[in-house]
N, C-alpha and C. Protein backbone atom coordinates (compact mmCIF):
# COMPACT_ATOMS: atom_id res chain seq x y z
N UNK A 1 0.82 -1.19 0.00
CA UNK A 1 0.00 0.00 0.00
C UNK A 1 0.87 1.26 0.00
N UNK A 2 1.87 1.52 0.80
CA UNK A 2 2.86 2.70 0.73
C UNK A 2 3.35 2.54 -0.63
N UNK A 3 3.66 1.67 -1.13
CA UNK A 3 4.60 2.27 -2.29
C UNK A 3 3.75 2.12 -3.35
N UNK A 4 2.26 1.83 -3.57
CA UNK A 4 1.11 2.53 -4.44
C UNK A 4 0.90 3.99 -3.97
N UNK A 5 1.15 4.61 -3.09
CA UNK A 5 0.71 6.18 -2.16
C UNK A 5 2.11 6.87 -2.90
N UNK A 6 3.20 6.16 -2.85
CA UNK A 6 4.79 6.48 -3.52
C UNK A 6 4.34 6.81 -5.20
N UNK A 7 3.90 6.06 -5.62
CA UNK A 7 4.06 6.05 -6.89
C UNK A 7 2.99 7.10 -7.45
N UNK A 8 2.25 6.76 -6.56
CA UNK A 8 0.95 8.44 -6.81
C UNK A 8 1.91 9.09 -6.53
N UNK A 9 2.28 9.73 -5.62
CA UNK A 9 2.69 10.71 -5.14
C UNK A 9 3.73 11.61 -6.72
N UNK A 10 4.74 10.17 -6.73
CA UNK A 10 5.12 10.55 -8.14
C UNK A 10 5.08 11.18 -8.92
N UNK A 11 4.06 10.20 -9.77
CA UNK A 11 3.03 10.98 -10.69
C UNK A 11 2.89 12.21 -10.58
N UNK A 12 2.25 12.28 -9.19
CA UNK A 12 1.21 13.59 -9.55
C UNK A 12 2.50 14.82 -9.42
N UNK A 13 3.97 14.86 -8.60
CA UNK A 13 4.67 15.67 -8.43
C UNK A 13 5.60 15.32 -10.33
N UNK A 14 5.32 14.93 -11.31
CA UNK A 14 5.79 14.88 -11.95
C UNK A 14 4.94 15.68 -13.41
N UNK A 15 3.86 15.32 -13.17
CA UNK A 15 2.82 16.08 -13.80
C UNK A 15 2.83 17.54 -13.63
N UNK A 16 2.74 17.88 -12.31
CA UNK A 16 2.73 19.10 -11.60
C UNK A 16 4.05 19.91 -11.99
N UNK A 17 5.22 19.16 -12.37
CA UNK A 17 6.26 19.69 -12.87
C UNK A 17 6.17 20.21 -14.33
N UNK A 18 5.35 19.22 -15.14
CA UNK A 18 5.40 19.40 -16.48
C UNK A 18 4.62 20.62 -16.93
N UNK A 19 3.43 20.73 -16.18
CA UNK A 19 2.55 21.72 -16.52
C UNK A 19 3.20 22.91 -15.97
N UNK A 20 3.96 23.31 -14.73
CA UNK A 20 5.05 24.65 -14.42
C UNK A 20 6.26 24.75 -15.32
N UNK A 21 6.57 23.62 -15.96
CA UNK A 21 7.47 24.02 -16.83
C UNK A 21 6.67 24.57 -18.29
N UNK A 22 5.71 24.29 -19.07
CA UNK A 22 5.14 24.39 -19.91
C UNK A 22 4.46 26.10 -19.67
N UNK A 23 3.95 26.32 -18.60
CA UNK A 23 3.31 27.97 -18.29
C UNK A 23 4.67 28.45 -18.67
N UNK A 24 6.05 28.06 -17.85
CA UNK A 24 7.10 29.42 -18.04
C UNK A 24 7.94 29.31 -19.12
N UNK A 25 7.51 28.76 -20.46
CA UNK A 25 8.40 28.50 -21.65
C UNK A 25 7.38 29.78 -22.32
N UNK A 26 5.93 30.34 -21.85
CA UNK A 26 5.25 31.16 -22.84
C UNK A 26 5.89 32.32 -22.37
N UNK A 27 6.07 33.44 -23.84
CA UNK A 27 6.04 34.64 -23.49
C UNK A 27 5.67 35.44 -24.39
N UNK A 28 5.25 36.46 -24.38
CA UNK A 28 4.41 37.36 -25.34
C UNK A 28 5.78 38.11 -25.77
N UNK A 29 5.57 37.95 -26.97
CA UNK A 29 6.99 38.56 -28.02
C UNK A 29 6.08 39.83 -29.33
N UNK A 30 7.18 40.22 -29.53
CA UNK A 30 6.84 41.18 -30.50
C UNK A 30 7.68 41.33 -31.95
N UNK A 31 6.83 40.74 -32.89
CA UNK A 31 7.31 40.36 -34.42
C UNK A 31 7.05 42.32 -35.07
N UNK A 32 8.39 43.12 -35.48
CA UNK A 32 8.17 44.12 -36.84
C UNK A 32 8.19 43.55 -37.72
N UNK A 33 7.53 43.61 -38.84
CA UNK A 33 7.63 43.01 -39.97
C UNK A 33 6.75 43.93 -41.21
N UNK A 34 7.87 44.23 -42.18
CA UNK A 34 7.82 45.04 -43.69
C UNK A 34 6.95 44.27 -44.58
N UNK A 35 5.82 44.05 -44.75
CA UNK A 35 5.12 44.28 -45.82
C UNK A 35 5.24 44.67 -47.20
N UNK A 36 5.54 44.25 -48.11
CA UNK A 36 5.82 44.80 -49.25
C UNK A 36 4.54 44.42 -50.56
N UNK A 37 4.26 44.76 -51.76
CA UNK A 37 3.23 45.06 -52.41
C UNK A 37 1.81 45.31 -52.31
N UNK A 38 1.90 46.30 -51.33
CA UNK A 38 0.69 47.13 -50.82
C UNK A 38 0.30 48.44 -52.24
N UNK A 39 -1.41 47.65 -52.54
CA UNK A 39 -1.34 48.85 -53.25
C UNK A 39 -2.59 49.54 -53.34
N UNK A 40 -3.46 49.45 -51.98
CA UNK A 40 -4.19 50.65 -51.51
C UNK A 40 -4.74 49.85 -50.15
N UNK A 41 -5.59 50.98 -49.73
CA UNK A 41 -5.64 51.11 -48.33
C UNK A 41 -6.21 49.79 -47.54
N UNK A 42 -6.91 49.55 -48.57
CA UNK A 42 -7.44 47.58 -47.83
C UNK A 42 -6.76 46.85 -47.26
N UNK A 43 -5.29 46.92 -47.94
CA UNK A 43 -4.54 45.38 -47.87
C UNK A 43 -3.97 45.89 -46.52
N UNK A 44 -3.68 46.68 -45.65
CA UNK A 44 -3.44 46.46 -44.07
C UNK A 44 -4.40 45.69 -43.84
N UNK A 45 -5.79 46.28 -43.41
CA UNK A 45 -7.08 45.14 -42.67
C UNK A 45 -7.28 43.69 -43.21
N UNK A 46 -6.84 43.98 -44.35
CA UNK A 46 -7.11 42.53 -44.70
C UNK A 46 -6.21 41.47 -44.42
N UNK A 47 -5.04 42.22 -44.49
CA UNK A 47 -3.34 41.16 -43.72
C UNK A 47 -3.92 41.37 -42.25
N UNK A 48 -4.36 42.43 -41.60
CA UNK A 48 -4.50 42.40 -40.09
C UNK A 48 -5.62 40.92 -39.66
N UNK A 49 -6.55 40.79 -40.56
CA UNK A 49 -7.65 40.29 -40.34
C UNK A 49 -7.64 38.54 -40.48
N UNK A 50 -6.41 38.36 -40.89
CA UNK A 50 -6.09 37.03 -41.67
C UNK A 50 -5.28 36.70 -40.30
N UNK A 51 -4.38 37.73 -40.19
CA UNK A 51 -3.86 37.70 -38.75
C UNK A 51 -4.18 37.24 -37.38
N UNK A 52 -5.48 37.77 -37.04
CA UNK A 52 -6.41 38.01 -36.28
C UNK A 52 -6.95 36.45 -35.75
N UNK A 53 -7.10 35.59 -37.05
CA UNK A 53 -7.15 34.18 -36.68
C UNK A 53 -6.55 33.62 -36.66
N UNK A 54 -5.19 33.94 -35.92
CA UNK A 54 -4.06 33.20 -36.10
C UNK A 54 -3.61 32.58 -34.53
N UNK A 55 -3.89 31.48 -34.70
CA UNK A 55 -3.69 30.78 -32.87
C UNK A 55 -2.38 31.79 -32.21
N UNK A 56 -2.34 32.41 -31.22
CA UNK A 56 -1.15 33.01 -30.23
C UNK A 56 -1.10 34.46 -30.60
N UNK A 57 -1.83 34.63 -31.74
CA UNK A 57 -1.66 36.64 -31.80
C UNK A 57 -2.56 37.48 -30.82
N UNK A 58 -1.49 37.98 -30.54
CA UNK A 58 -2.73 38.64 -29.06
C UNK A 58 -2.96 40.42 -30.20
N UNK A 59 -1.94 41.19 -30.37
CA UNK A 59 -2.61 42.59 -31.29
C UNK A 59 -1.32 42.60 -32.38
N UNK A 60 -2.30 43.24 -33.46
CA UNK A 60 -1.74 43.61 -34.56
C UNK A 60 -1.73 45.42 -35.12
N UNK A 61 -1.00 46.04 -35.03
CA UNK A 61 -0.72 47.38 -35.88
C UNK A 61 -0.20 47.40 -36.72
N UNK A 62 -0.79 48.54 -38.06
CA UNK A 62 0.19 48.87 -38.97
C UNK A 62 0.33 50.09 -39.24
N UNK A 63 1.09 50.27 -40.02
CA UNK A 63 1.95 52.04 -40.52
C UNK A 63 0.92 52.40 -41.71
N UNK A 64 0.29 53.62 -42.21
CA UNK A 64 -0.20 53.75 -43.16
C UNK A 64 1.03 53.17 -44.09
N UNK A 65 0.03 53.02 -45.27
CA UNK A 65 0.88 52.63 -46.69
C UNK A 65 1.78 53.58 -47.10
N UNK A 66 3.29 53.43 -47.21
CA UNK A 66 4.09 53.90 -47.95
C UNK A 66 4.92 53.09 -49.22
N UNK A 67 4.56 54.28 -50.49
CA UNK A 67 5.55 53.49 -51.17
C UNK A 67 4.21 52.35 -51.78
N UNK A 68 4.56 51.10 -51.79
CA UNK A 68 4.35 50.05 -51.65
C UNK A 68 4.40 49.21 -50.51
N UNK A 69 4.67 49.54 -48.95
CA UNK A 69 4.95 48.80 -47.58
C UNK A 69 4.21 49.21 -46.88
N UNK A 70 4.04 48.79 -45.67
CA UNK A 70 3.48 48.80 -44.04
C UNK A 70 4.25 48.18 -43.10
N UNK A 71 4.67 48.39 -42.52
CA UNK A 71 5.01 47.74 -41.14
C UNK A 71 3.98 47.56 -40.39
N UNK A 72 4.43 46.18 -39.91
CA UNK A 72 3.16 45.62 -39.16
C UNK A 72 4.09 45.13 -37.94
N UNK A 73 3.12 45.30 -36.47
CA UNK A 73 3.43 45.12 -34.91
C UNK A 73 2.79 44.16 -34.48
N UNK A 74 3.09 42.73 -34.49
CA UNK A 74 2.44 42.27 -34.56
C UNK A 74 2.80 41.16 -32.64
N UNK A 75 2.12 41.08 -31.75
CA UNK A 75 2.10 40.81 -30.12
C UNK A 75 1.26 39.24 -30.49
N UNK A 76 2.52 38.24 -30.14
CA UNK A 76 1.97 37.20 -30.21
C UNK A 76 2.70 35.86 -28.85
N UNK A 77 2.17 35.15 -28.54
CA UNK A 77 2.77 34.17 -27.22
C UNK A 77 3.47 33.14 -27.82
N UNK A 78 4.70 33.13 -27.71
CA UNK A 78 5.54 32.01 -28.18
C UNK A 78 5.09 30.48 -27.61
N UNK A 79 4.57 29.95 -27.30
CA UNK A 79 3.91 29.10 -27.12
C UNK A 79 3.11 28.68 -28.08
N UNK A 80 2.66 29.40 -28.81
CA UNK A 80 1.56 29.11 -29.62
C UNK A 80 1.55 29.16 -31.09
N UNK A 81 2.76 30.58 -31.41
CA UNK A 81 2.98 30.63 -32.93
C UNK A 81 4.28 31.02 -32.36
N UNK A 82 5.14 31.28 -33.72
CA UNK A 82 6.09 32.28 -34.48
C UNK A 82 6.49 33.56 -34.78
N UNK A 83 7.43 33.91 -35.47
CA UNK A 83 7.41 35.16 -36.17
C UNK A 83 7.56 34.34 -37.75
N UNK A 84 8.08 33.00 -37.56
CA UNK A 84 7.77 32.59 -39.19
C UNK A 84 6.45 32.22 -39.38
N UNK A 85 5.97 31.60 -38.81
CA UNK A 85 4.26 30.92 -38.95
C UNK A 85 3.33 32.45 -39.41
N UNK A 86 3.87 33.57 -38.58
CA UNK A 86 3.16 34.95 -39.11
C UNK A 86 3.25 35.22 -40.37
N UNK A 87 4.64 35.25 -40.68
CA UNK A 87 4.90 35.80 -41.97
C UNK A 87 4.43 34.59 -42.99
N UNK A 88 4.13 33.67 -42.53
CA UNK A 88 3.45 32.93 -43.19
C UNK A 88 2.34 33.21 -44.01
N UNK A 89 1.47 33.22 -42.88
CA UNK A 89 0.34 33.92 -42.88
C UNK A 89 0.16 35.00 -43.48
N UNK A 90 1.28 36.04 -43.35
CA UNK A 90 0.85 37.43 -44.65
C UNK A 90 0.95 37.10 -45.72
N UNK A 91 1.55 35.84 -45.97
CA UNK A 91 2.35 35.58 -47.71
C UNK A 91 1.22 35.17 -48.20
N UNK A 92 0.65 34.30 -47.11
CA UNK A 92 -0.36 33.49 -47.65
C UNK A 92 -2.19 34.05 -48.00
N UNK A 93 -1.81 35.23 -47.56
CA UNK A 93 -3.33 35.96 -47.63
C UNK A 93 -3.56 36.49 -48.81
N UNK A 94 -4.92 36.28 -48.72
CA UNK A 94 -5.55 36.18 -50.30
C UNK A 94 -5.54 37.73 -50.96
N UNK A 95 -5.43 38.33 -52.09
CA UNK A 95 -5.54 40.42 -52.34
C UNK A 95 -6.90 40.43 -51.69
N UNK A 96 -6.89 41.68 -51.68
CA UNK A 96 -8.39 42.34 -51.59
C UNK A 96 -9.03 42.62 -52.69
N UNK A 97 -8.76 42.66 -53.74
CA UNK A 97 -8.94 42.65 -55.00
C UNK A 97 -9.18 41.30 -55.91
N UNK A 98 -8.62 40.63 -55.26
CA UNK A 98 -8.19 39.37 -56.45
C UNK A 98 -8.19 38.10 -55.38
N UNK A 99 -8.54 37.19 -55.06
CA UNK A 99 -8.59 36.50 -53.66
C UNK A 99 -8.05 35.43 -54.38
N UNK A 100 -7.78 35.09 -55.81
CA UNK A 100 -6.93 34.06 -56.09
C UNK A 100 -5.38 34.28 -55.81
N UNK A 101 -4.74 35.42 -55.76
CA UNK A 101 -3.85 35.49 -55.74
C UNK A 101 -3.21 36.09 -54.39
N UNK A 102 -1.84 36.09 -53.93
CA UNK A 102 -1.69 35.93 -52.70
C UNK A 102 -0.49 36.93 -53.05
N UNK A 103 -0.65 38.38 -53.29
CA UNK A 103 0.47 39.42 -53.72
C UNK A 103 1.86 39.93 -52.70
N UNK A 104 1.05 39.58 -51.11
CA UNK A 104 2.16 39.86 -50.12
C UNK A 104 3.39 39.69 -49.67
N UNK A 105 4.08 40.41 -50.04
CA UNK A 105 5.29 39.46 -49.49
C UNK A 105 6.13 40.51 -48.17
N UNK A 106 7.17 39.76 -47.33
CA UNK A 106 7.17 40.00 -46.17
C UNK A 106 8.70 40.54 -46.61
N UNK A 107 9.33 41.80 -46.47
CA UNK A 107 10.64 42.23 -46.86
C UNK A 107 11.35 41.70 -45.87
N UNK A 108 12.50 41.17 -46.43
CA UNK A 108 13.30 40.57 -45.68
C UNK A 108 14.80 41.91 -45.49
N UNK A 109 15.65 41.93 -44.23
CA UNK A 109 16.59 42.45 -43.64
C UNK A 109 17.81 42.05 -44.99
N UNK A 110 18.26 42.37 -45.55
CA UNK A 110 19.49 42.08 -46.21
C UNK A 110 20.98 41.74 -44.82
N UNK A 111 21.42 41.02 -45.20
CA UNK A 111 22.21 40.81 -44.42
C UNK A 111 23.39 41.54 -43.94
N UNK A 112 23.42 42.32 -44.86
CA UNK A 112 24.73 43.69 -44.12
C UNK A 112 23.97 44.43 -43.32
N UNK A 113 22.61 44.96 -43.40
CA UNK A 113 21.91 45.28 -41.97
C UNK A 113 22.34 44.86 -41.08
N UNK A 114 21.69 43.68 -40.98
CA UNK A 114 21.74 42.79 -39.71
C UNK A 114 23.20 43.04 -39.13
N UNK A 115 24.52 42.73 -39.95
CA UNK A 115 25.62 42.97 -39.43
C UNK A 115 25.86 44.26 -38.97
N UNK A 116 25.18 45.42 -39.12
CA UNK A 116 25.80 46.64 -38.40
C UNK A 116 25.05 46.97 -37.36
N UNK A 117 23.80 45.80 -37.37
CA UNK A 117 23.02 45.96 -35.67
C UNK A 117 23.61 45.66 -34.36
């Protein structure tokens, strides 16, 4: 009988571990991300909105349209998504204009940037 009470005990202090380790691996992160072939005022809400159902995004902002871009702010729980699974998601969203086609694309950092950060 004690070492069935042992082996619960176990368990349940092993479980109890997994689920405190699993809460403190989440953290709410913050993805910038350039937008590129924007070409009127829709395609923010409509990238925001595609967004919006995206498991772990808690808020999304963007920059009016310049150019052809937006920057988008996008507050999401690492637990749940990415900053690639996002940019996924913008690539993958349908125009506002044209819903066959998927015009977004996410500007990427050239790499001599990155090196003088």
């Amino acid at each position: 009988m004690q070492k069935v009470i042992q082996i619960i005990l176990v368990i349940f202090v092993a479980v109890f571990s997994l689920q405190a380790s699993a809460q403190t691996t989440d953290s709410l992160k913050t993805a910038i991300i350039k937008v590129v072939n924007l070409h009127c005022t829709n395609d923010m809400p409509t990238i925001k909105k595609q967004l919006q159902n995206q498991e772990g995004v808690e808020e999304i902002s963007f920059t009016d349209i310049s150019g052809d871009q937006s920057t988008f702010t996008v507050s999401y729980h690492s637990s749940a998504t990415n900053q690639q699974q996002i940019e996924q998601v913008i690539e993958s969203t349908p125009g506002c204009d044209d819903k066959s086609s998927t015009p977004y694309k996410v500007k990427k950092e050239s790499s001599r940037k990155k090196k003088k950060q």
